[in-house]
Every structure is written in C-alpha cells, then in structure tokens.
C-alpha atoms as a PDB file:
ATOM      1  CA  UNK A   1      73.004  72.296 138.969  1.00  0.00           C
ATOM      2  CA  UNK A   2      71.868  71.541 135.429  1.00  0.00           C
ATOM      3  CA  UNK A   3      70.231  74.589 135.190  1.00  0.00           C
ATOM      4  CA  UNK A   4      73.820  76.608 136.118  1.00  0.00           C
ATOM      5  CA  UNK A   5      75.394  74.658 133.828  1.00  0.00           C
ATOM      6  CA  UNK A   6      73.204  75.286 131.089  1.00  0.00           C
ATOM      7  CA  UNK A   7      73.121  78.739 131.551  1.00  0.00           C
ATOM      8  CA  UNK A   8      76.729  78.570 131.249  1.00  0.00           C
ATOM      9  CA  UNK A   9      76.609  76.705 128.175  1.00  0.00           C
ATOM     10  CA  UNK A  10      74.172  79.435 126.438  1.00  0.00           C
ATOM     11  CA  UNK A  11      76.562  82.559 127.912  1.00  0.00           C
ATOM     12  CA  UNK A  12      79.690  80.927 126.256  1.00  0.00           C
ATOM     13  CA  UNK A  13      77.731  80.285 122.735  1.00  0.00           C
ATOM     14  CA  UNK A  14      75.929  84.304 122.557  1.00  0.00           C
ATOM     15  CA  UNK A  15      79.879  85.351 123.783  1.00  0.00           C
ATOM     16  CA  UNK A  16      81.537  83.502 121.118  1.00  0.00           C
ATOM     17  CA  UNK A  17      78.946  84.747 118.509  1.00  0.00           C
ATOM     18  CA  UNK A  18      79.408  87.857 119.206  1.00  0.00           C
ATOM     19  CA  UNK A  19      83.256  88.192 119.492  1.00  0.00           C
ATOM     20  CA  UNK A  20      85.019  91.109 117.747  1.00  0.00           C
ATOM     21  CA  UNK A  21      87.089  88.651 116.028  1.00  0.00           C
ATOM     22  CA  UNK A  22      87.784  87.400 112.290  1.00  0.00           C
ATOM     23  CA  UNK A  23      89.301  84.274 111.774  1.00  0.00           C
ATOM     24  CA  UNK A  24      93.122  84.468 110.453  1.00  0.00           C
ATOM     25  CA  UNK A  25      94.642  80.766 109.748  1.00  0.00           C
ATOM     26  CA  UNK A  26      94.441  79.514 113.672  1.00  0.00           C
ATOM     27  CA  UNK A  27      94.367  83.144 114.643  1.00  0.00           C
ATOM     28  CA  UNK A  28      91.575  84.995 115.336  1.00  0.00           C
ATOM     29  CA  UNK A  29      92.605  88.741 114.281  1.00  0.00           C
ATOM     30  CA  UNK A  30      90.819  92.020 116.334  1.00  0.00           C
ATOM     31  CA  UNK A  31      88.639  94.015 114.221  1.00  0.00           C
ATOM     32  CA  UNK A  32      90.672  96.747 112.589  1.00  0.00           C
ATOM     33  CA  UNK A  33      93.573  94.312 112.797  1.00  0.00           C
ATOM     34  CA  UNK A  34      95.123  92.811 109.366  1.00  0.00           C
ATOM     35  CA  UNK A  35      95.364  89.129 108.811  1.00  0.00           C
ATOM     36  CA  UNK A  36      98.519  88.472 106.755  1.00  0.00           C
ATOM     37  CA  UNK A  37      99.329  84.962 105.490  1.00  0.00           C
ATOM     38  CA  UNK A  38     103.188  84.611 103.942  1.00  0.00           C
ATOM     39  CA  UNK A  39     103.976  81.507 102.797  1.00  0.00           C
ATOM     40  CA  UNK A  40     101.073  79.722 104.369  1.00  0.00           C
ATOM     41  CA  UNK A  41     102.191  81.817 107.677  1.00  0.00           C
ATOM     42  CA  UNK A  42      99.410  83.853 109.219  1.00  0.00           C
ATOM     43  CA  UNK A  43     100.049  86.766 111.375  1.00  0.00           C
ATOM     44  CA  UNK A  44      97.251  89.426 112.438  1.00  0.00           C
ATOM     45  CA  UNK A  45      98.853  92.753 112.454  1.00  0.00           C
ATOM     46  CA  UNK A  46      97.399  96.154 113.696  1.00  0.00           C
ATOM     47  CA  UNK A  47      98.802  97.877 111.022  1.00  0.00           C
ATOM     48  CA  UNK A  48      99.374  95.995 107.473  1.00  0.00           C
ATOM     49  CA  UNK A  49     102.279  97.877 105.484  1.00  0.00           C
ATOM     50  CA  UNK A  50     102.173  95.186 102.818  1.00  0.00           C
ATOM     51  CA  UNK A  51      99.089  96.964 100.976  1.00  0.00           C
ATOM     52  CA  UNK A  52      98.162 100.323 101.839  1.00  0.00           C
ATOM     53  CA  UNK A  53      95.232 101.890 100.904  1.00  0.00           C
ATOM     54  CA  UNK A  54      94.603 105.549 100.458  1.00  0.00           C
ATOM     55  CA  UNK A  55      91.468 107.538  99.625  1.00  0.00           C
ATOM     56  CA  UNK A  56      90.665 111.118  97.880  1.00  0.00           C
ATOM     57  CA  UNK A  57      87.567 113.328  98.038  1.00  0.00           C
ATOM     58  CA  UNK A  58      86.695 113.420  94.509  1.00  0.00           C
ATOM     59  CA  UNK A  59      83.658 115.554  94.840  1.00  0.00           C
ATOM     60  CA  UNK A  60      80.791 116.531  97.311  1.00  0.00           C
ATOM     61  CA  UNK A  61      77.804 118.123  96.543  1.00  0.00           C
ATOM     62  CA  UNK A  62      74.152 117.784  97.904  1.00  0.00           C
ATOM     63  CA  UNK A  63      70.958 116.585  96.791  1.00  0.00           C
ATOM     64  CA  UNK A  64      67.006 117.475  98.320  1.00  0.00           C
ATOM     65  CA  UNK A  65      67.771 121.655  98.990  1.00  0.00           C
ATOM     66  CA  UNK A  66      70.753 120.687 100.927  1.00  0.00           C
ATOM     67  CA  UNK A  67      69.385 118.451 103.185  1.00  0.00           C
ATOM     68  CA  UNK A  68      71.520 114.971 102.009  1.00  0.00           C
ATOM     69  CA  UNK A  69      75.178 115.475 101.608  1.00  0.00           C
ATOM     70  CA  UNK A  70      76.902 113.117  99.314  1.00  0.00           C
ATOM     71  CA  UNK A  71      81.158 112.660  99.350  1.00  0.00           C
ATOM     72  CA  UNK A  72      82.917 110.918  95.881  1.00  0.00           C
ATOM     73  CA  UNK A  73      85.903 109.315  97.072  1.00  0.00           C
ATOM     74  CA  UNK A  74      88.848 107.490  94.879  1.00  0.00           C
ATOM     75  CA  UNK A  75      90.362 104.234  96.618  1.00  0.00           C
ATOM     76  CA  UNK A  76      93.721 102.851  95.694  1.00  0.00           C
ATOM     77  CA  UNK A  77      95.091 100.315  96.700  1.00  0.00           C
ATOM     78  CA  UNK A  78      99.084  99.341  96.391  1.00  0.00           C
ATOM     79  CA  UNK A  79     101.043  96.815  96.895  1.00  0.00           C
ATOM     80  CA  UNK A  80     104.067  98.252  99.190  1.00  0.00           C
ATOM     81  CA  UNK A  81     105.805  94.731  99.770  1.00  0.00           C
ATOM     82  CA  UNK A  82     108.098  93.218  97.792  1.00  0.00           C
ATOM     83  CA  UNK A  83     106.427  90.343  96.933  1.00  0.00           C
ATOM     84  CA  UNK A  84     102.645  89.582  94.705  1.00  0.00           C
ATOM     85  CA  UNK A  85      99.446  90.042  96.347  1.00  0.00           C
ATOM     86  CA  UNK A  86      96.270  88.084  95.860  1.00  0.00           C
ATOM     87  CA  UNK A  87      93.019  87.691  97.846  1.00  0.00           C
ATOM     88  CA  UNK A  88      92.952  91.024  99.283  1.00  0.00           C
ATOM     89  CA  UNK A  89      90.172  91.800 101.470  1.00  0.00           C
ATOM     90  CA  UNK A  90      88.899  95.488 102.757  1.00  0.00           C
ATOM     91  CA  UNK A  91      86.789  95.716 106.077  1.00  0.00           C
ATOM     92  CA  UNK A  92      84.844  99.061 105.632  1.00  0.00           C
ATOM     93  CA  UNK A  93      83.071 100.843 108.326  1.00  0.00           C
ATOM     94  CA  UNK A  94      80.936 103.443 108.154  1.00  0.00           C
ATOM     95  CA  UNK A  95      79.899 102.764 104.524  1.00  0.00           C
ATOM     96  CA  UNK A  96      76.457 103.982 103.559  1.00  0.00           C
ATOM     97  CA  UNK A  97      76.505 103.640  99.558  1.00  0.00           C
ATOM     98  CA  UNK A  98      74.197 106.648  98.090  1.00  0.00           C
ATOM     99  CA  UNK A  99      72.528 103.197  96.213  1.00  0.00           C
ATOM    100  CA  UNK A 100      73.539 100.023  94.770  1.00  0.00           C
ATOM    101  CA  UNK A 101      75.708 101.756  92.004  1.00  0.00           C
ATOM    102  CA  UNK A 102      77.823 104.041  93.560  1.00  0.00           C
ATOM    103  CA  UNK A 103      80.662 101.856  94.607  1.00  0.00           C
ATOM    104  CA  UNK A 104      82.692 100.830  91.217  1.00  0.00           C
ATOM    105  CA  UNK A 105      85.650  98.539  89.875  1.00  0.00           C
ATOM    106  CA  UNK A 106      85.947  96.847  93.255  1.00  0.00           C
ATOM    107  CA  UNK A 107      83.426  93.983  94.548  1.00  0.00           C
ATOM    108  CA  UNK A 108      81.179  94.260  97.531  1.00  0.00           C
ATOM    109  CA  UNK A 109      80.185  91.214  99.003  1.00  0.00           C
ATOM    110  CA  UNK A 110      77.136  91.240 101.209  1.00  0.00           C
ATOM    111  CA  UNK A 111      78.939  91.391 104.526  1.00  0.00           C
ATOM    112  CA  UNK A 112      80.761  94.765 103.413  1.00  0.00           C
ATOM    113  CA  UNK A 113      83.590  93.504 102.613  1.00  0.00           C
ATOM    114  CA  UNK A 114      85.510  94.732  99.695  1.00  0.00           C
ATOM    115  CA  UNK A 115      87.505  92.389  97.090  1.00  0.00           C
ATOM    116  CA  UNK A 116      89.494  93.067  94.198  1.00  0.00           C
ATOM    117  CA  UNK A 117      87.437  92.441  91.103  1.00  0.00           C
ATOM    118  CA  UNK A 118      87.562  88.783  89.477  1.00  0.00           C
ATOM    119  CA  UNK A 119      89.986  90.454  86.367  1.00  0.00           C
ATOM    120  CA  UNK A 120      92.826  91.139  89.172  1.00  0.00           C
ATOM    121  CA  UNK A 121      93.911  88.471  90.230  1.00  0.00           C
ATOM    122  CA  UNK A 122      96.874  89.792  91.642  1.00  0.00           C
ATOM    123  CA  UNK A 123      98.805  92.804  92.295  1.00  0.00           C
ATOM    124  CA  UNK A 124     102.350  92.684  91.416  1.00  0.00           C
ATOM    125  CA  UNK A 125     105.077  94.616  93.882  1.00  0.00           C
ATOM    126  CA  UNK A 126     104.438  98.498  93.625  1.00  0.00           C
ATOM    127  CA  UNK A 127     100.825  97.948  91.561  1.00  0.00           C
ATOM    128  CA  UNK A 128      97.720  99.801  91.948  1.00  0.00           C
ATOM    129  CA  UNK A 129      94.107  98.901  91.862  1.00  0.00           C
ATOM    130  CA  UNK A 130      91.798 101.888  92.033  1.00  0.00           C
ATOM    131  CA  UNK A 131      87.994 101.921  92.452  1.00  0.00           C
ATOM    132  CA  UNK A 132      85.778 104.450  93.627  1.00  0.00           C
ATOM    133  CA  UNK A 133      82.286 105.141  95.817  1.00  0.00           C
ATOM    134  CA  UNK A 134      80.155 107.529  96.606  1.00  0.00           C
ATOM    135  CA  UNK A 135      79.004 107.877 100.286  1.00  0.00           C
ATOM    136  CA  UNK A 136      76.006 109.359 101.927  1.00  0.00           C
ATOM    137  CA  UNK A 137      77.242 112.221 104.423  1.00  0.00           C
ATOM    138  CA  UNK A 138      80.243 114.584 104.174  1.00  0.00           C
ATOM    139  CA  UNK A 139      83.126 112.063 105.442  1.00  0.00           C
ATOM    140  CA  UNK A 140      84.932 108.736 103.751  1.00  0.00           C
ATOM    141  CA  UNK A 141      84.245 105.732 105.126  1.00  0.00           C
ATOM    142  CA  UNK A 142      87.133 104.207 107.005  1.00  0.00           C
ATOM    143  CA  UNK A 143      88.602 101.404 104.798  1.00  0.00           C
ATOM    144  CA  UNK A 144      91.253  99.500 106.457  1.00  0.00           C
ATOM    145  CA  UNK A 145      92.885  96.184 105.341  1.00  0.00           C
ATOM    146  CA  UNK A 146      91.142  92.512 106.619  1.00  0.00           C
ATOM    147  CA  UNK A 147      93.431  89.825 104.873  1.00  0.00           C
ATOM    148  CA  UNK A 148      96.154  89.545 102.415  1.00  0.00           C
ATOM    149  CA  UNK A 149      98.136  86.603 101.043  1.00  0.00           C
ATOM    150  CA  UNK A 150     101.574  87.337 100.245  1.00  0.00           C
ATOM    151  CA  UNK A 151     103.039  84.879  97.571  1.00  0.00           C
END
C-alpha cells in the first residue's frame, strides 16, 4: 500500500512539472494563451487584443551554397488598449537565432522569452516598440503574447 501510494505521489509531481501551463496571478494560463492583469485583475485570454504584435520579412537570403536559409524579420509591438502597458512578455516558438546577435532592441531571457528592453518602460496607448531577428530557416518564428499589465 505504501508502495501505491508512493507511486502516486511521484506521478502527480513529473505531471505537475510537466504541465503546459504558466502561472497568471492564481491562474494558470494554457500555452499560447495571454495572461492579462488590469488593475491587479488577472485573466488568461486566448487571444490578447490589448498588445498586438505583428512581424515582416525583412530579407532572406542563404549562406553555405544554399544549403542554410536565413529569414530577417521586423517585430512591432503596439499597444491597442486604451490604457499604458508595462511588463510585457513574448512566448516565442520556433525561434532558432542564426547566433547570439541576431535578435536586437528587445531582451531575450534564457527561457525564450522576450521583454521590452530596460529603456521602455512602458508603452503608452497606440505606441510602438520595434525590434528585429534573424532566424535560421525560411519561416518567422511564431511570437504570441505571454503577460501584460494594464495600468
């Protein structure tokens, strides 16, 4: 019996480790999903119309006769609400940086994650930020919105 229970113990700690969840306030949001706090309020949203991000192939081109294809891609980000933004946080997937400097004006923590550079420390209603990357392959990586605090 203390075996089972036990082994019940350990399946509940790997499951909860390895949950496709990110904490939101008391929440725990999906991945892909948006954590938005207003007012101390948190609410996880599939899609986050407060800040909306939109990317543009700058450039591709490839390197070693062809054989690694490389896509330049400008980011911006804008505040769509109609109040200021601060702590804004991008979930990326399917990032593969060409090498440690071709991601710029934005900060990449060691997760992935994306956050606005220490000199922005907020975007006012209807400002941009824009940085840019440049990504091993021929596609954008998908950059969707993690957290935002509305103030």
């Amino acid at each position: 019996m203390k075996f089972i229970f036990a082994l019940l113990v350990a399946c509940l700690a790997i499951a909860s480790v390895s949950a496709n969840f990110d904490v939101c306030g008391p929440h725990q949001c999906e991945i892909g999903h948006s954590c938005v706090c207003d007012n101390g309020q948190y609410r996880c949203v599939y899609y986050c119309g407060d800040v909306i991000v939109t990317q543009k192939v700058v450039s591709r081109w490839s390197d070693n006769n062809g054989q690694q294809p490389y896509t330049q891609v400008e980011v911006t980000i804008r505040n769509a609400s109609h109040k200021n933004v601060k702590n804004v946080v991008l979930g990326t997937q399917n990032m593969n940086l060409k090498d440690n400097n071709a991601i710029w004006s934005i900060t990449r923590l060691s997760n992935g994650n994306l956050v606005l550079p220490t000199y922005v420390t907020k975007l006012s209603p209807g400002q941009t930020h824009t940085f840019g990357y440049i990504n091993k392959g021929n596609n954008p990586a998908n950059i969707y919105v993690k957290y935002v605090d509305l103030f």
